[in-house]
PDB file of N, CA and C in Angstrom:
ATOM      1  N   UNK A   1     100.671 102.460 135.111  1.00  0.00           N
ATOM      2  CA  UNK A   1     101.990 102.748 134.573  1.00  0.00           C
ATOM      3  C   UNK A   1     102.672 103.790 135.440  1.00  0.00           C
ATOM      4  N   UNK A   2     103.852 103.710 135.559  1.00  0.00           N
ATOM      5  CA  UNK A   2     104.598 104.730 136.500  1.00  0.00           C
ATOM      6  C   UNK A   2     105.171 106.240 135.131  1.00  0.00           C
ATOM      7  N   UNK A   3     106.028 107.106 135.890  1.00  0.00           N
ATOM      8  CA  UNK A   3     106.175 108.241 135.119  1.00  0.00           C
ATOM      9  C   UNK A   3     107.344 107.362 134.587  1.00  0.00           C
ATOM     10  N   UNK A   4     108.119 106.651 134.760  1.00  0.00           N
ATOM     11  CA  UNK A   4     108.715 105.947 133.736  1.00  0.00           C
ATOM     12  C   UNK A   4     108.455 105.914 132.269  1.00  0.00           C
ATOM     13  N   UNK A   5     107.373 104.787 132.638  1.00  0.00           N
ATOM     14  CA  UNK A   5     106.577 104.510 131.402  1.00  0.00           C
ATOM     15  C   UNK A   5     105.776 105.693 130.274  1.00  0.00           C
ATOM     16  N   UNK A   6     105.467 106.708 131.234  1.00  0.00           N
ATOM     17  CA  UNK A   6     105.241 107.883 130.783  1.00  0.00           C
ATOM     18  C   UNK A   6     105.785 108.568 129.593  1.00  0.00           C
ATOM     19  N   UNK A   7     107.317 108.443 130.558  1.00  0.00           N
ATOM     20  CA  UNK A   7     107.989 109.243 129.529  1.00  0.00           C
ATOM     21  C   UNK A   7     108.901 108.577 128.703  1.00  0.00           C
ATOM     22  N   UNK A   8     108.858 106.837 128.699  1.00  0.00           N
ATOM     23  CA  UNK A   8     109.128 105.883 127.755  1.00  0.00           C
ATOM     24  C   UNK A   8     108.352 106.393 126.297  1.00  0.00           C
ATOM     25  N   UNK A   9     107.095 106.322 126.891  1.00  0.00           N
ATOM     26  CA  UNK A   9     105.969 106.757 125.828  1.00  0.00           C
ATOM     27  C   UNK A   9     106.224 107.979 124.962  1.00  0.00           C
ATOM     28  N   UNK A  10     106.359 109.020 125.626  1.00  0.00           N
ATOM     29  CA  UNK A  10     106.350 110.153 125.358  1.00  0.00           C
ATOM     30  C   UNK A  10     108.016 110.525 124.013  1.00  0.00           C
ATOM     31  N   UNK A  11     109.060 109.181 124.367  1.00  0.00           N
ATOM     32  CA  UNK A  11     110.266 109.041 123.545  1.00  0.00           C
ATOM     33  C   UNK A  11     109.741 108.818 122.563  1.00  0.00           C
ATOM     34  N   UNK A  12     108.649 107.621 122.555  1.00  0.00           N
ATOM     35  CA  UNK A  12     108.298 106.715 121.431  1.00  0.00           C
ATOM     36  C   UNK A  12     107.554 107.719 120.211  1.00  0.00           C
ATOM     37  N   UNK A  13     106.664 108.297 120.969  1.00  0.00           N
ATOM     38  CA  UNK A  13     106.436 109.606 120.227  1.00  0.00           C
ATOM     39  C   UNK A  13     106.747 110.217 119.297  1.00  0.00           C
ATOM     40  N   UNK A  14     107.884 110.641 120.396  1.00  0.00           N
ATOM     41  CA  UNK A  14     109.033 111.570 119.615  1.00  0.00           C
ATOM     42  C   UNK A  14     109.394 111.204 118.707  1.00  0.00           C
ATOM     43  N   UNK A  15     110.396 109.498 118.462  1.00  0.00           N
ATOM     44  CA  UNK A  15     110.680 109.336 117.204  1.00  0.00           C
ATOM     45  C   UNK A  15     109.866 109.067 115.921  1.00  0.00           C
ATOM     46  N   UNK A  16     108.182 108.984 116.539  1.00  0.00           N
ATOM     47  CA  UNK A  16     107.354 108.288 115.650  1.00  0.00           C
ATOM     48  C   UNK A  16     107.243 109.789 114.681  1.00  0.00           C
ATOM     49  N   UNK A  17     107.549 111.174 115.433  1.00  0.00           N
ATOM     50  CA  UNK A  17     106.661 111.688 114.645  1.00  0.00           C
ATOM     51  C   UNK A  17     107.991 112.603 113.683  1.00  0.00           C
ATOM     52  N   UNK A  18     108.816 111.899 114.254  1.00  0.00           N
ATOM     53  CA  UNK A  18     110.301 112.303 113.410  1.00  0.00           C
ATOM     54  C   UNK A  18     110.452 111.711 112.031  1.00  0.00           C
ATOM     55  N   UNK A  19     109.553 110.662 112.027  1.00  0.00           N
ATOM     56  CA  UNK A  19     109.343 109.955 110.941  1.00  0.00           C
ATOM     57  C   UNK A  19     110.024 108.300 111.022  1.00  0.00           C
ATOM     58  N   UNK A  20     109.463 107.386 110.205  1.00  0.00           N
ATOM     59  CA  UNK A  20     110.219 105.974 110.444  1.00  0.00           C
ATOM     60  C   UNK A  20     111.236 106.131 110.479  1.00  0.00           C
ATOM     61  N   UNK A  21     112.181 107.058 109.271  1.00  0.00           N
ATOM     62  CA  UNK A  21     113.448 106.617 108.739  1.00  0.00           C
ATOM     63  C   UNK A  21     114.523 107.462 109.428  1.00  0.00           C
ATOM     64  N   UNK A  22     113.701 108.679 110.116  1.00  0.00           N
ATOM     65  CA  UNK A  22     114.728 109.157 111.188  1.00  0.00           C
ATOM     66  C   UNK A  22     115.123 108.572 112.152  1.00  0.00           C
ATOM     67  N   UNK A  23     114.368 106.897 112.603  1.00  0.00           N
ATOM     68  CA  UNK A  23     115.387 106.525 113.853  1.00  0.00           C
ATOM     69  C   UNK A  23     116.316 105.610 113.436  1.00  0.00           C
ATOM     70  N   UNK A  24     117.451 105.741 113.743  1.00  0.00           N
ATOM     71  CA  UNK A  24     118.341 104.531 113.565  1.00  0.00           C
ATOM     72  C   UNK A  24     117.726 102.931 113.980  1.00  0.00           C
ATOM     73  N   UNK A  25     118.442 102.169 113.203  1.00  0.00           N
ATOM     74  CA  UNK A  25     117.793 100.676 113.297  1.00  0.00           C
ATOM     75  C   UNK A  25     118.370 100.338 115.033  1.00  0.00           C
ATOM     76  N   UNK A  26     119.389 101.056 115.373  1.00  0.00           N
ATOM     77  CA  UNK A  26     119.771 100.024 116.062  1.00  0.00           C
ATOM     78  C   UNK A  26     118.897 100.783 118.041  1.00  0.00           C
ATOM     79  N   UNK A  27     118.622 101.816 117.464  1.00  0.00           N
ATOM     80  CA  UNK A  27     117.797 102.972 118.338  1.00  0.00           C
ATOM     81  C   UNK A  27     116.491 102.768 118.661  1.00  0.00           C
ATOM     82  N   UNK A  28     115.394 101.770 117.541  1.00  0.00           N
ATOM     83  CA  UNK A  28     114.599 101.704 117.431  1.00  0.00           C
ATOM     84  C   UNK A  28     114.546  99.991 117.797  1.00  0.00           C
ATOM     85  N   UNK A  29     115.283  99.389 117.968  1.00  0.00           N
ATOM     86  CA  UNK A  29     115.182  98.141 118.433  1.00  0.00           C
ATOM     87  C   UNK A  29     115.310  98.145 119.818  1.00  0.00           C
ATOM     88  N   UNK A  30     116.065  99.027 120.334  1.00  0.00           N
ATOM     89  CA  UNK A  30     116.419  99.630 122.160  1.00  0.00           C
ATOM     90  C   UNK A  30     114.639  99.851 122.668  1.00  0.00           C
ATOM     91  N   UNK A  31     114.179 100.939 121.391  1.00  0.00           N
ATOM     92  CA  UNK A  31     112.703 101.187 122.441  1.00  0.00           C
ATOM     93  C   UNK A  31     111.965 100.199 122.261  1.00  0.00           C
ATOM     94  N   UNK A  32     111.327  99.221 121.076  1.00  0.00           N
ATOM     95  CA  UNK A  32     110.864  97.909 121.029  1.00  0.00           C
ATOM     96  C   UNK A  32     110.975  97.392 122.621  1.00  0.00           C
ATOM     97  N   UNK A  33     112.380  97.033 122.442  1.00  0.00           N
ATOM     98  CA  UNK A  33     112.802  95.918 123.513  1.00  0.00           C
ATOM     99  C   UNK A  33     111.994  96.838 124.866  1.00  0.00           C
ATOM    100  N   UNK A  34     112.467  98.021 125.346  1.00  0.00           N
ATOM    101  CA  UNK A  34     111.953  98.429 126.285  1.00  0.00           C
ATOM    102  C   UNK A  34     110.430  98.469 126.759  1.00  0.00           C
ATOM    103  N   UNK A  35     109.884  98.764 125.451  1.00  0.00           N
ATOM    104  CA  UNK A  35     108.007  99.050 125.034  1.00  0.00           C
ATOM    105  C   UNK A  35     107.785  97.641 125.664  1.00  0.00           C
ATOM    106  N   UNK A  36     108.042  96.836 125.147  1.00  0.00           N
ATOM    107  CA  UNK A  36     107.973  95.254 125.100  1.00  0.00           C
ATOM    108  C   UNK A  36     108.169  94.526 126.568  1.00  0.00           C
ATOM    109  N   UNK A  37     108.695  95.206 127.376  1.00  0.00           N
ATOM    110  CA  UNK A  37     109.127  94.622 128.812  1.00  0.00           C
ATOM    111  C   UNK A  37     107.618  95.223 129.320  1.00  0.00           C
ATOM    112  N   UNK A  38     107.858  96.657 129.256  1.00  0.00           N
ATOM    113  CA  UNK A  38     106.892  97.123 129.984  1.00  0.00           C
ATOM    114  C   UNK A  38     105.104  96.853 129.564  1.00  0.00           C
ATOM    115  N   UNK A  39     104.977  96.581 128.198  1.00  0.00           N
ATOM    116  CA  UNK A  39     103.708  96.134 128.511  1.00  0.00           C
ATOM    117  C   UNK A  39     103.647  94.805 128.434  1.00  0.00           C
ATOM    118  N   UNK A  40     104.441  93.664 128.486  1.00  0.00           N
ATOM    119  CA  UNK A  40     104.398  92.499 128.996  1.00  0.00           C
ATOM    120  C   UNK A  40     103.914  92.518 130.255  1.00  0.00           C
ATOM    121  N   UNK A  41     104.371  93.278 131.250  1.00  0.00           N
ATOM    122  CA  UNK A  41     104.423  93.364 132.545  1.00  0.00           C
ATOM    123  C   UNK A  41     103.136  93.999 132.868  1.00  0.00           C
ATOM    124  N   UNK A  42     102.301  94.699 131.859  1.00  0.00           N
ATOM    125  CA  UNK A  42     101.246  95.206 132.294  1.00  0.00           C
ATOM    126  C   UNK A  42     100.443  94.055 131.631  1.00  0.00           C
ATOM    127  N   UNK A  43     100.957  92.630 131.291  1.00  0.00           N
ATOM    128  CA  UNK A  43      99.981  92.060 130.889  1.00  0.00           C
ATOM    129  C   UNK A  43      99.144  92.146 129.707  1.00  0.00           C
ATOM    130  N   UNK A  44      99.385  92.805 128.379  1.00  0.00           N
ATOM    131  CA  UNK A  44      99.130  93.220 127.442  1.00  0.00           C
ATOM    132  C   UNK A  44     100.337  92.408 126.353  1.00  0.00           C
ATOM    133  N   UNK A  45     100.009  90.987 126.457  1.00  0.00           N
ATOM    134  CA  UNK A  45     100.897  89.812 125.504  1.00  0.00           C
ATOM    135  C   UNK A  45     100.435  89.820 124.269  1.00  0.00           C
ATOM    136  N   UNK A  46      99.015  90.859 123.974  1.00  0.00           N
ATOM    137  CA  UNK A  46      98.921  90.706 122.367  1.00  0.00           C
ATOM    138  C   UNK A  46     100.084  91.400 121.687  1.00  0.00           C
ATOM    139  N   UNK A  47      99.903  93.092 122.647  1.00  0.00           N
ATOM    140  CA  UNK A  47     100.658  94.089 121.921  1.00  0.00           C
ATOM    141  C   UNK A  47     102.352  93.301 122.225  1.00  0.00           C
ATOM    142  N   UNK A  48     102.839  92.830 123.393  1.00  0.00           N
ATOM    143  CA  UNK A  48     103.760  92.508 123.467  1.00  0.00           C
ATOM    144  C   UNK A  48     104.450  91.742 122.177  1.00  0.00           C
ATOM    145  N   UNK A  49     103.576  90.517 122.247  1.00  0.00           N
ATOM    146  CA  UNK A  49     103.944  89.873 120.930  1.00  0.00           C
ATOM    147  C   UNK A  49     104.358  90.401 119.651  1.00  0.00           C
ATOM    148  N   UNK A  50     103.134  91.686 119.105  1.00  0.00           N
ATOM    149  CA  UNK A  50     103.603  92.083 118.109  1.00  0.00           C
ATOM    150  C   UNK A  50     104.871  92.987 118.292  1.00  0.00           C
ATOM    151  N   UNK A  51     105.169  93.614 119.144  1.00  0.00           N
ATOM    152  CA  UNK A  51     106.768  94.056 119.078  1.00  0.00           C
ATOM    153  C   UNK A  51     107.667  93.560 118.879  1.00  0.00           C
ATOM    154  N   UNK A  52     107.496  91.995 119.783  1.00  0.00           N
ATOM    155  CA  UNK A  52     108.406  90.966 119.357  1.00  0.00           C
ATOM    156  C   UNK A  52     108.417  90.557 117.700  1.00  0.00           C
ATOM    157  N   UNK A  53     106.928  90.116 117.395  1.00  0.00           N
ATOM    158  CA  UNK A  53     107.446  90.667 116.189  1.00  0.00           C
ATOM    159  C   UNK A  53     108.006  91.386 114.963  1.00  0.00           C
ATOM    160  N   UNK A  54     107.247  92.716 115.566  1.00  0.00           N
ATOM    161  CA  UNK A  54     108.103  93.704 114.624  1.00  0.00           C
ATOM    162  C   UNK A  54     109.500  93.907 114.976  1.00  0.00           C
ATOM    163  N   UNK A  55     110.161  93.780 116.030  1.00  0.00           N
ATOM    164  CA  UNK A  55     111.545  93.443 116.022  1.00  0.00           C
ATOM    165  C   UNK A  55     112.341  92.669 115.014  1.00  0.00           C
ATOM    166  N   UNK A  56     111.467  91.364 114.989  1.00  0.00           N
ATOM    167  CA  UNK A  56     111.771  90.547 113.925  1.00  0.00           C
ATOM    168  C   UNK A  56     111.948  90.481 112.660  1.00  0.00           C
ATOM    169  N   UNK A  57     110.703  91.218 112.725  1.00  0.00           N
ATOM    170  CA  UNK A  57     110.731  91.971 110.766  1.00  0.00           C
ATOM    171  C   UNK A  57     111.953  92.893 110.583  1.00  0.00           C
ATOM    172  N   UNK A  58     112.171  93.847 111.860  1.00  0.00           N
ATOM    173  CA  UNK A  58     113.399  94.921 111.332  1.00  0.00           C
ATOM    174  C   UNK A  58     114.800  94.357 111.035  1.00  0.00           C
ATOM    175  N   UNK A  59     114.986  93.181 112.475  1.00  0.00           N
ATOM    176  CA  UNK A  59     116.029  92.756 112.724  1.00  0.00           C
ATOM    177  C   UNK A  59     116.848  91.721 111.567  1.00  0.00           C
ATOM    178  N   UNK A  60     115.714  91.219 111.122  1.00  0.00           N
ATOM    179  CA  UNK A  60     115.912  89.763 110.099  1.00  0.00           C
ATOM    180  C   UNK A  60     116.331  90.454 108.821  1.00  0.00           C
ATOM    181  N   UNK A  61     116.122  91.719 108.292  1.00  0.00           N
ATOM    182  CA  UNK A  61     116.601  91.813 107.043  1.00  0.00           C
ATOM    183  C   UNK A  61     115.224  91.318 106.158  1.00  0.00           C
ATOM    184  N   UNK A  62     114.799  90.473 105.799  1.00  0.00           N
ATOM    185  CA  UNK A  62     113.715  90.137 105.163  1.00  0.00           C
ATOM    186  C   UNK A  62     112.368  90.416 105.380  1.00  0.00           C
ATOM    187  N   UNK A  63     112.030  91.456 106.514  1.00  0.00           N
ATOM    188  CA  UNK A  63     110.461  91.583 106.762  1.00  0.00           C
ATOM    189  C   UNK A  63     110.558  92.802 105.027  1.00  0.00           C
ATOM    190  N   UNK A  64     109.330  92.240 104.489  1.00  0.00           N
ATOM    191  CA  UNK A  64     108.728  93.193 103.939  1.00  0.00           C
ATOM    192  C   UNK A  64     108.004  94.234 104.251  1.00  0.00           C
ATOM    193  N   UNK A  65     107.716  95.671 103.579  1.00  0.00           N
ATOM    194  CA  UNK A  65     107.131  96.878 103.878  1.00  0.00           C
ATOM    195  C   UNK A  65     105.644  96.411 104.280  1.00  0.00           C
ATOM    196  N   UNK A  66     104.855  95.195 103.371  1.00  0.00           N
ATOM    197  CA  UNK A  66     103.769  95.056 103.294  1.00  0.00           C
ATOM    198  C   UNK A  66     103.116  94.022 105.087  1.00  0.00           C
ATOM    199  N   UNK A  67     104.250  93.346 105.406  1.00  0.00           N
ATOM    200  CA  UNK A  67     104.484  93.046 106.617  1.00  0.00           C
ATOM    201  C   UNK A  67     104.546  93.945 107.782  1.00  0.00           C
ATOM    202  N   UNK A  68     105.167  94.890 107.995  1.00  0.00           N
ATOM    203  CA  UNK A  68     105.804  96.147 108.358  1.00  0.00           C
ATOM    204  C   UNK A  68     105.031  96.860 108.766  1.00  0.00           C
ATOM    205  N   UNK A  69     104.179  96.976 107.530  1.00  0.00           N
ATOM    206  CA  UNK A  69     102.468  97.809 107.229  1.00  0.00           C
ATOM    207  C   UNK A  69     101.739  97.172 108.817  1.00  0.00           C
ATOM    208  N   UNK A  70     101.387  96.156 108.132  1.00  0.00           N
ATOM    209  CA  UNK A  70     100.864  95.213 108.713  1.00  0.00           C
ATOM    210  C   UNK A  70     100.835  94.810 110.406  1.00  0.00           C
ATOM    211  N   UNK A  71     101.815  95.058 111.080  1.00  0.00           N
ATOM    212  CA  UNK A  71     102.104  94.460 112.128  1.00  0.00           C
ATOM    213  C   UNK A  71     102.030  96.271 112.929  1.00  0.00           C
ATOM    214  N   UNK A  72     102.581  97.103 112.257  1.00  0.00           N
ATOM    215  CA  UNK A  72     102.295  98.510 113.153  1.00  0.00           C
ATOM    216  C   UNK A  72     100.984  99.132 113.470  1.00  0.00           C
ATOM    217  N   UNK A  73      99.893  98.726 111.825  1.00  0.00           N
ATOM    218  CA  UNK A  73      98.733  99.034 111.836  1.00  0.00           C
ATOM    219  C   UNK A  73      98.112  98.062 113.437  1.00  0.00           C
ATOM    220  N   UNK A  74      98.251  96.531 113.184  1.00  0.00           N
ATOM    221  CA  UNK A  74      97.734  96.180 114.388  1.00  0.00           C
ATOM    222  C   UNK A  74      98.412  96.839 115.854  1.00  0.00           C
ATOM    223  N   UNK A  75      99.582  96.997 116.049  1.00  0.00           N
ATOM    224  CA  UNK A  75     100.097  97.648 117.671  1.00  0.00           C
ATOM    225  C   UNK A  75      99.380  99.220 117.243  1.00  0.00           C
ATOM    226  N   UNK A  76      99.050  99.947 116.768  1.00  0.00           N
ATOM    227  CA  UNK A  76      98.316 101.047 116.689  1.00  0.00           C
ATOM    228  C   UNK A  76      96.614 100.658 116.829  1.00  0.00           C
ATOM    229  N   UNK A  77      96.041 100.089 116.619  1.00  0.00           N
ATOM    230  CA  UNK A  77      95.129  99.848 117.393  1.00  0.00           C
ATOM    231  C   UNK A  77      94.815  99.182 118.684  1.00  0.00           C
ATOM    232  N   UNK A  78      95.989  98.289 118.644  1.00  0.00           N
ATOM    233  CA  UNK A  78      95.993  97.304 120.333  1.00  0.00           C
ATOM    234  C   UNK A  78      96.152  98.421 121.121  1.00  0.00           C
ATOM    235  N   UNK A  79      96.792  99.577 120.558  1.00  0.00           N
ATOM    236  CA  UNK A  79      97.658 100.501 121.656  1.00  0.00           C
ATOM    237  C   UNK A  79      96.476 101.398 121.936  1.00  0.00           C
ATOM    238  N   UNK A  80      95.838 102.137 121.200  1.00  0.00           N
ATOM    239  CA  UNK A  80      94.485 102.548 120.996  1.00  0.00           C
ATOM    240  C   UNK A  80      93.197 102.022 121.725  1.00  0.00           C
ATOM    241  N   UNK A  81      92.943 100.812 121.627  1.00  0.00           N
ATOM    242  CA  UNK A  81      92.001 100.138 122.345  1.00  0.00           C
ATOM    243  C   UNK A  81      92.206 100.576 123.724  1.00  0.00           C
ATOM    244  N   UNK A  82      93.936 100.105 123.910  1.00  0.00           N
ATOM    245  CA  UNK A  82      94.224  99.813 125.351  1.00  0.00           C
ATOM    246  C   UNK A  82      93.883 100.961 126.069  1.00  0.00           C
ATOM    247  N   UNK A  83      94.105 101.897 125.556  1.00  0.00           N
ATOM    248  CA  UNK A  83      94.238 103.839 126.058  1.00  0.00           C
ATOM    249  C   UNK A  83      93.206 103.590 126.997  1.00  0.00           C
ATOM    250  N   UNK A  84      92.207 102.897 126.702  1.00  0.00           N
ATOM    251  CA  UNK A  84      90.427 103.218 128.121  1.00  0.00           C
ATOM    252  C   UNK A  84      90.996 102.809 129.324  1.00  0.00           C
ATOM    253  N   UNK A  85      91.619 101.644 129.413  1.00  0.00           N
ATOM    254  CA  UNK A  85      91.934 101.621 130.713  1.00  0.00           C
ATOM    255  C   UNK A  85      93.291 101.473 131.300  1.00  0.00           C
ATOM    256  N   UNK A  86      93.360 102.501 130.798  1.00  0.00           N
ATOM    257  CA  UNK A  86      94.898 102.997 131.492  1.00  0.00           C
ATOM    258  C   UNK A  86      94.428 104.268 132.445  1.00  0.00           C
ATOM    259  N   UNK A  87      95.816 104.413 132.945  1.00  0.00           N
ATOM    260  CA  UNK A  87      95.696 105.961 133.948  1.00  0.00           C
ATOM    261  C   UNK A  87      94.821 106.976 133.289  1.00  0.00           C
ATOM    262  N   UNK A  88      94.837 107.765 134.094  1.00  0.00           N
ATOM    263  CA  UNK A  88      93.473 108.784 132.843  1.00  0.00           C
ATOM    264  C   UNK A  88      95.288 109.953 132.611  1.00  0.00           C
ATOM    265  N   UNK A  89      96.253 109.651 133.148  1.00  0.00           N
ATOM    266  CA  UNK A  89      97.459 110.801 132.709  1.00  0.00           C
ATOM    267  C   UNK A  89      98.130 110.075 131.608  1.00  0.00           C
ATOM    268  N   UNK A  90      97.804 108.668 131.085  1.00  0.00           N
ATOM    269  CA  UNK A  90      98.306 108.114 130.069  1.00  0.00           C
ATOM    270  C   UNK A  90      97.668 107.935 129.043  1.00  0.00           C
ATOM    271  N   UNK A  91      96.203 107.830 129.393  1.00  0.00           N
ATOM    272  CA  UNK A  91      95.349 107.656 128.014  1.00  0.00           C
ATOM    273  C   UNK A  91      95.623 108.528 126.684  1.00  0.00           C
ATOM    274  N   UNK A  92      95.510 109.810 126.830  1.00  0.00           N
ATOM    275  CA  UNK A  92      95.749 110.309 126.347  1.00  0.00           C
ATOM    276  C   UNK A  92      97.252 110.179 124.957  1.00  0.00           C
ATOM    277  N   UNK A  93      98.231 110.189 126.135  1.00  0.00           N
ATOM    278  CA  UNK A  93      99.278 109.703 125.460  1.00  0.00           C
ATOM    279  C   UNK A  93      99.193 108.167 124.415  1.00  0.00           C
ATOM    280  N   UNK A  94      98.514 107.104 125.226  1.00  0.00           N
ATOM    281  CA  UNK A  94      97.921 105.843 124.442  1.00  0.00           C
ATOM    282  C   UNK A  94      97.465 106.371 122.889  1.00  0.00           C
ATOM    283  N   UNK A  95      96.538 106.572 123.107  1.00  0.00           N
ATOM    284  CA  UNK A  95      95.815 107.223 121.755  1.00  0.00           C
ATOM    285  C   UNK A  95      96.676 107.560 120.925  1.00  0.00           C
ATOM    286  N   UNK A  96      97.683 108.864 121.203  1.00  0.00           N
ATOM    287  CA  UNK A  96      98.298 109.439 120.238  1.00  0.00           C
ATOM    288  C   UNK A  96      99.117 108.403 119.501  1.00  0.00           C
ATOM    289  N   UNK A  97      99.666 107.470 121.217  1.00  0.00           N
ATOM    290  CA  UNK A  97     100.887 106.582 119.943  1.00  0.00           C
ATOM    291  C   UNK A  97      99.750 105.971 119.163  1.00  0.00           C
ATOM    292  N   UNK A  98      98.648 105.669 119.354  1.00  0.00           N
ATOM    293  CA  UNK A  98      98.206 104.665 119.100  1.00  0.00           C
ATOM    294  C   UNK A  98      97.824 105.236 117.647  1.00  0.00           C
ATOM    295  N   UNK A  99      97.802 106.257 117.404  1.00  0.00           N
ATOM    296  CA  UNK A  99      97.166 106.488 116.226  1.00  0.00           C
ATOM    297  C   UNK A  99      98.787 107.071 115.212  1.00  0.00           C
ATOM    298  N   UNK A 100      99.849 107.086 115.879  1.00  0.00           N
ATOM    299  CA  UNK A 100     101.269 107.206 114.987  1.00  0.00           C
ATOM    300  C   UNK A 100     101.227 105.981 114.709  1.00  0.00           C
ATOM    301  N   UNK A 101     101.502 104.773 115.281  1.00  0.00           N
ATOM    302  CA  UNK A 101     101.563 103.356 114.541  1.00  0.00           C
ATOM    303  C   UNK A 101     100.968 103.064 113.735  1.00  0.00           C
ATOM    304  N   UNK A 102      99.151 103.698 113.870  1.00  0.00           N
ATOM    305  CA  UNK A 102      98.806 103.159 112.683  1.00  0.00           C
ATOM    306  C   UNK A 102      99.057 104.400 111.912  1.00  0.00           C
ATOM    307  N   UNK A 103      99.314 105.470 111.410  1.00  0.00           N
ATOM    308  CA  UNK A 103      99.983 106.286 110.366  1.00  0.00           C
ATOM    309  C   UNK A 103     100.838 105.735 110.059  1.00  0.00           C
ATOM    310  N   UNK A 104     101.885 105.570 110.679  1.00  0.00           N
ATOM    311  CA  UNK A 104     102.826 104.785 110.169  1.00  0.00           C
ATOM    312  C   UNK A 104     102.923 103.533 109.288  1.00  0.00           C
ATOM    313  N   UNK A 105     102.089 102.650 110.142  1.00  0.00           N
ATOM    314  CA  UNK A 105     101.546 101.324 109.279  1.00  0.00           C
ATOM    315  C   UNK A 105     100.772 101.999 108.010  1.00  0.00           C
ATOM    316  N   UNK A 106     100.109 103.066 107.237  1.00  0.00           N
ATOM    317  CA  UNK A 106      99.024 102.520 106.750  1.00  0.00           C
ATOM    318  C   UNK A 106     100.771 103.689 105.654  1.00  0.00           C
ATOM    319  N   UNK A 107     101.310 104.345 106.214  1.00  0.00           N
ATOM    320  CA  UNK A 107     102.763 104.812 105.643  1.00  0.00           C
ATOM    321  C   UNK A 107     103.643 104.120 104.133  1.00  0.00           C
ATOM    322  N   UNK A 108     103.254 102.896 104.739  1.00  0.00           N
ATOM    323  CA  UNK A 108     104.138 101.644 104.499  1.00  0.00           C
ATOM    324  C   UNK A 108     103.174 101.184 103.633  1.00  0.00           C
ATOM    325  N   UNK A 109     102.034 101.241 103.677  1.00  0.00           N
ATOM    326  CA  UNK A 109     101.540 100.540 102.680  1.00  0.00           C
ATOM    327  C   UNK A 109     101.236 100.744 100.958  1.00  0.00           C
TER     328      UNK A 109
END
């Protein structure tokens, strides 16, 4: 990952730990989309996917909380897993999101 991605991460963070309802919908679909390029590109189409989906859930109006739950708990562990083999200046960062998504997910439930 480049310092880009770094400090993509390091945004994502930020709003995670601001809480869900502090980011705007339309703010939080910007970093999705972005999260979503970049680990496509690193080849990581599980986690990709689920962004795409959780986009979906936000975007559609109809995702339920229990859905919601559901789909962050899994990108908090994909993201988690992934942390081993990443940069050793990102792992770190991995983990943390990785363990806000799933707070978040288990948030919601």
């Amino acid at each position: 990952m480049t310092t880009s991605s770094a400090t993509d991460i390091d945004q994502v963070i930020s709003a995670l730990k601001g809480g869900l309802t502090s980011v705007p919908a339309d703010t939080a679909v910007q970093v999705i989309d972005s999260f979503e390029q970049q680990v496509r590109g690193l080849g990581a189409t599980e986690i990709a996917d689920n962004l795409v989906k959780l986009k979906g859930l936000l975007t559609s109006g109809s995702g339920s909380p229990q859905d919601i739950s559901q789909t962050l708990s899994q990108l908090g562990s994909q993201t988690s897993a992934s942390a081993s083999g990443a940069d050793s200046g990102l792992q770190s960062k991995l983990q943390e999101l990785g363990q806000l998504l799933s707070s978040a997910g288990q948030s919601l439930a």
